[in-house]
Protein backbone atom coordinates (compact mmCIF):
# COMPACT_ATOMS: atom_id res chain seq x y z
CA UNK A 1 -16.97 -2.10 -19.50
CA UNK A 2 -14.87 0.47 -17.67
CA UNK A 3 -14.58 3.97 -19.00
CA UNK A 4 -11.36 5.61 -19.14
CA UNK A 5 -12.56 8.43 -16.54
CA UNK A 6 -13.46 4.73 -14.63
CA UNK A 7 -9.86 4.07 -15.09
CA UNK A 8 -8.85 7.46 -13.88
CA UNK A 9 -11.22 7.12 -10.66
CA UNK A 10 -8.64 3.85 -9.58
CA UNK A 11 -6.54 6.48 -8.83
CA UNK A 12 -8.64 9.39 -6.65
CA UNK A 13 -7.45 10.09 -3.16
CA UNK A 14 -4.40 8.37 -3.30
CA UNK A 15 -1.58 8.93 -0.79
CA UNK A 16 1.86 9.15 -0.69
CA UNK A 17 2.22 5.86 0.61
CA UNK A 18 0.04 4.20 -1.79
CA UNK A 19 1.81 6.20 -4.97
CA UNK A 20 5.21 5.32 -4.29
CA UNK A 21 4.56 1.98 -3.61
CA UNK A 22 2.62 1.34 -7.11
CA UNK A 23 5.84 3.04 -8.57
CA UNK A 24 8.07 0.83 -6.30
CA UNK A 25 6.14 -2.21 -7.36
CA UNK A 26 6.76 -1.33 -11.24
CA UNK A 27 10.50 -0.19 -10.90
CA UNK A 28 10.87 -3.85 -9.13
CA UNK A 29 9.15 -5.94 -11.72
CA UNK A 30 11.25 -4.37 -14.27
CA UNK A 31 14.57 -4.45 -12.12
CA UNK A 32 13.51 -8.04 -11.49
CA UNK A 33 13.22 -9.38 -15.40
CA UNK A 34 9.51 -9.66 -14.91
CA UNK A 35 8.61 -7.10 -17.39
CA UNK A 36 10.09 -5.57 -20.68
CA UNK A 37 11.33 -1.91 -19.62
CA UNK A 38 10.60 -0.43 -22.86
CA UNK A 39 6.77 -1.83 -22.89
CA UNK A 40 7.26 0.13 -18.45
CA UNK A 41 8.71 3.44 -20.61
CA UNK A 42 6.40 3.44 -23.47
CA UNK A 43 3.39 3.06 -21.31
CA UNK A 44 4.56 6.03 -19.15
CA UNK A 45 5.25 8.28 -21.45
CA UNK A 46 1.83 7.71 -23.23
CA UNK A 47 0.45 8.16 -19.86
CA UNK A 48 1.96 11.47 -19.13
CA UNK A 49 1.57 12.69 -22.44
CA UNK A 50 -2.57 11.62 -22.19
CA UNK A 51 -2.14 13.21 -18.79
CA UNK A 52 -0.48 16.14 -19.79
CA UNK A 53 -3.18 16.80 -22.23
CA UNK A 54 -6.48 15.75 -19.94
CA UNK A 55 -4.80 18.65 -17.39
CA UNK A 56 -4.61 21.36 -20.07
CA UNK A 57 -8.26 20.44 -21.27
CA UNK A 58 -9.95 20.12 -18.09
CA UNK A 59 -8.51 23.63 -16.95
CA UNK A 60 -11.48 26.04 -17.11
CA UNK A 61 -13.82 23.30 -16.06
CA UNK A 62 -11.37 23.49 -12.89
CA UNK A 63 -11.67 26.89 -12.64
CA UNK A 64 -15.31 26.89 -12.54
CA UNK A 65 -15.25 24.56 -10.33
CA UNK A 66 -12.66 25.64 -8.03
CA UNK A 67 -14.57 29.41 -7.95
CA UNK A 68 -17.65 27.18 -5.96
CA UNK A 69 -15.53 26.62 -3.28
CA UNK A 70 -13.85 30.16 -3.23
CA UNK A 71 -9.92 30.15 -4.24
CA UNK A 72 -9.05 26.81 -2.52
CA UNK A 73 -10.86 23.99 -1.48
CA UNK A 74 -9.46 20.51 -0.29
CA UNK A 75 -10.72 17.08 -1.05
CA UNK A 76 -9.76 13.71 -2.97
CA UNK A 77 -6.60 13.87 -0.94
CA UNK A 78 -5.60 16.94 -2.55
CA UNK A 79 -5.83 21.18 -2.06
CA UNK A 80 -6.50 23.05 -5.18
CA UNK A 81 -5.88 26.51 -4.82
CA UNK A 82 -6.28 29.07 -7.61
CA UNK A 83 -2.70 31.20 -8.09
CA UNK A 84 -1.23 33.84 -10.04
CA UNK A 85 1.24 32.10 -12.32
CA UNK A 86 3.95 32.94 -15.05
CA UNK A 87 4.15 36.60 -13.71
CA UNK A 88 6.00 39.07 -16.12
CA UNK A 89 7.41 42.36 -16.34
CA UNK A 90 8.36 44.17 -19.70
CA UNK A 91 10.16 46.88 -19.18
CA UNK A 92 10.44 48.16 -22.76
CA UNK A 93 7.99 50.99 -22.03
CA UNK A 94 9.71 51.97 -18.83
CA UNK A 95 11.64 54.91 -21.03
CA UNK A 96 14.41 54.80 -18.27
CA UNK A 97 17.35 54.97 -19.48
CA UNK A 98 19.74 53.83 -17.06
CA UNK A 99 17.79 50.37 -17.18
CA UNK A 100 17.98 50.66 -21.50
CA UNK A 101 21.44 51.17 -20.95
CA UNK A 102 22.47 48.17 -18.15
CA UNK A 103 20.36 46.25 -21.10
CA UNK A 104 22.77 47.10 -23.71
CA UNK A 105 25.92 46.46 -21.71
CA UNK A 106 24.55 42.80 -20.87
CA UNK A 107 23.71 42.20 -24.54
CA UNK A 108 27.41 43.21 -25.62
CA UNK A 109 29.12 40.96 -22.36
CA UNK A 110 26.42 38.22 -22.83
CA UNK A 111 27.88 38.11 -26.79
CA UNK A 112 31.03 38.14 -25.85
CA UNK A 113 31.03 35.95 -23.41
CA UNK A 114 29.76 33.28 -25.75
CA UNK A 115 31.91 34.23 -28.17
CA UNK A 116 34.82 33.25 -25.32
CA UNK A 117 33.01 30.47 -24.37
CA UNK A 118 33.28 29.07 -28.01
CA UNK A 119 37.01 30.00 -28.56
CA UNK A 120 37.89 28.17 -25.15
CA UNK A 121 36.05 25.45 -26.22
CA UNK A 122 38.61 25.16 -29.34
CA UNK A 123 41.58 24.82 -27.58
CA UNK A 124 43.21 21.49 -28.15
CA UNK A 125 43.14 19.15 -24.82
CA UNK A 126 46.42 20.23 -24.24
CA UNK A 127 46.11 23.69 -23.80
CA UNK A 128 47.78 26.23 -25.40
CA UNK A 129 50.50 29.31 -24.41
CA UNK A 130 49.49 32.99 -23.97
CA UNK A 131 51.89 36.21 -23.89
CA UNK A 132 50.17 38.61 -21.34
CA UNK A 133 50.47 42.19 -21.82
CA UNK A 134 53.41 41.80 -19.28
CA UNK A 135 55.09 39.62 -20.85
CA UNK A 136 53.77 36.64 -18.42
CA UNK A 137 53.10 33.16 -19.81
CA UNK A 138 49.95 31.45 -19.17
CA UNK A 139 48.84 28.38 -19.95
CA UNK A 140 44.82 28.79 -20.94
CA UNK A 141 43.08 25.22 -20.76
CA UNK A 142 39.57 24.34 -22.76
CA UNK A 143 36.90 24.09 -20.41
CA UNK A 144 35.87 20.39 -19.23
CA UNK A 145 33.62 18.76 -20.80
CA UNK A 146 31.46 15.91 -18.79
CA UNK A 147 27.80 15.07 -19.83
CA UNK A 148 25.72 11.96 -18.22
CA UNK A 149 24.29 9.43 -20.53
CA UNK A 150 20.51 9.23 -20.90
CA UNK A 151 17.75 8.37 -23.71
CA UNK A 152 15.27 10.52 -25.55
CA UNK A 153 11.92 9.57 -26.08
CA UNK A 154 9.99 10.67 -29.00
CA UNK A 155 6.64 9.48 -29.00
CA UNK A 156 4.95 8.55 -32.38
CA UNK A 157 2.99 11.46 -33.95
């Protein structure tokens, strides 16, 4: 009886060629009526999540690992190198001003700008007539809207 890391060893060394078609061959059963595309979805999102979750356990055995080998090594068809990642800065204890300041005046814009944002987003389709300060008409417009249609996935807790 195969283990799951058995299953997982199907899978070693692949190459580009050989992953894309596997995905090609699934997209086409499904495309073709062969196969239910929820039962395709369901079982890749499982996947990913068990992925997802094998990657963030198996990361200091990685490390160890990876520090036999130096900072990179290559093999399995794949480089593994280790990197600085997620680099930040926090500035609060720089005690410069001029920076504290610039901070402030994007906090006020950044409010007020959203505070536009959601006022322009109230106007009625048709738009709506503004007086200038000059005495000029303009017509202000709400902003348009457009969105692409999708699905969510929740997967059972």
């Amino acid at each position: 009886m195969k283990t799951p890391t058995d299953y997982l060893k199907d899978f070693v060394s692949c190459t580009p060629q050989q992953r894309a078609s596997f995905a090609d061959i699934v997209i086409q059963e499904v495309n073709d009526g062969h196969t239910d595309p929820l039962v395709v979805l369901s079982a890749v999102r499982n996947l990913k999540d068990i992925l997802d979750t094998i990657d963030a356990g198996i990361k200091d055995c990685v490390m160890q690992e990876l520090s036999k080998h130096g900072k990179s090594v290559e093999m399995y068809g794949m480089k593994v190198e280790q990197k600085e990642v997620g680099t930040k800065y926090n500035y609060e204890n720089s005690n410069d001003r001029i920076y504290d300041g610039l901070r402030a005046r994007f906090r006020t814009l950044d409010t007020d700008i959203k505070d536009r944002e959601k006022w322009l987003k109230s106007i009625p389709a048709t738009g709506i007539d503004i007086v200038t300060e000059d005495g000029e008409v303009v017509k202000i417009m709400p902003p348009i809207k457009t969105s692409t249609s999708s699905f969510a996935v929740t997967l059972n807790k």
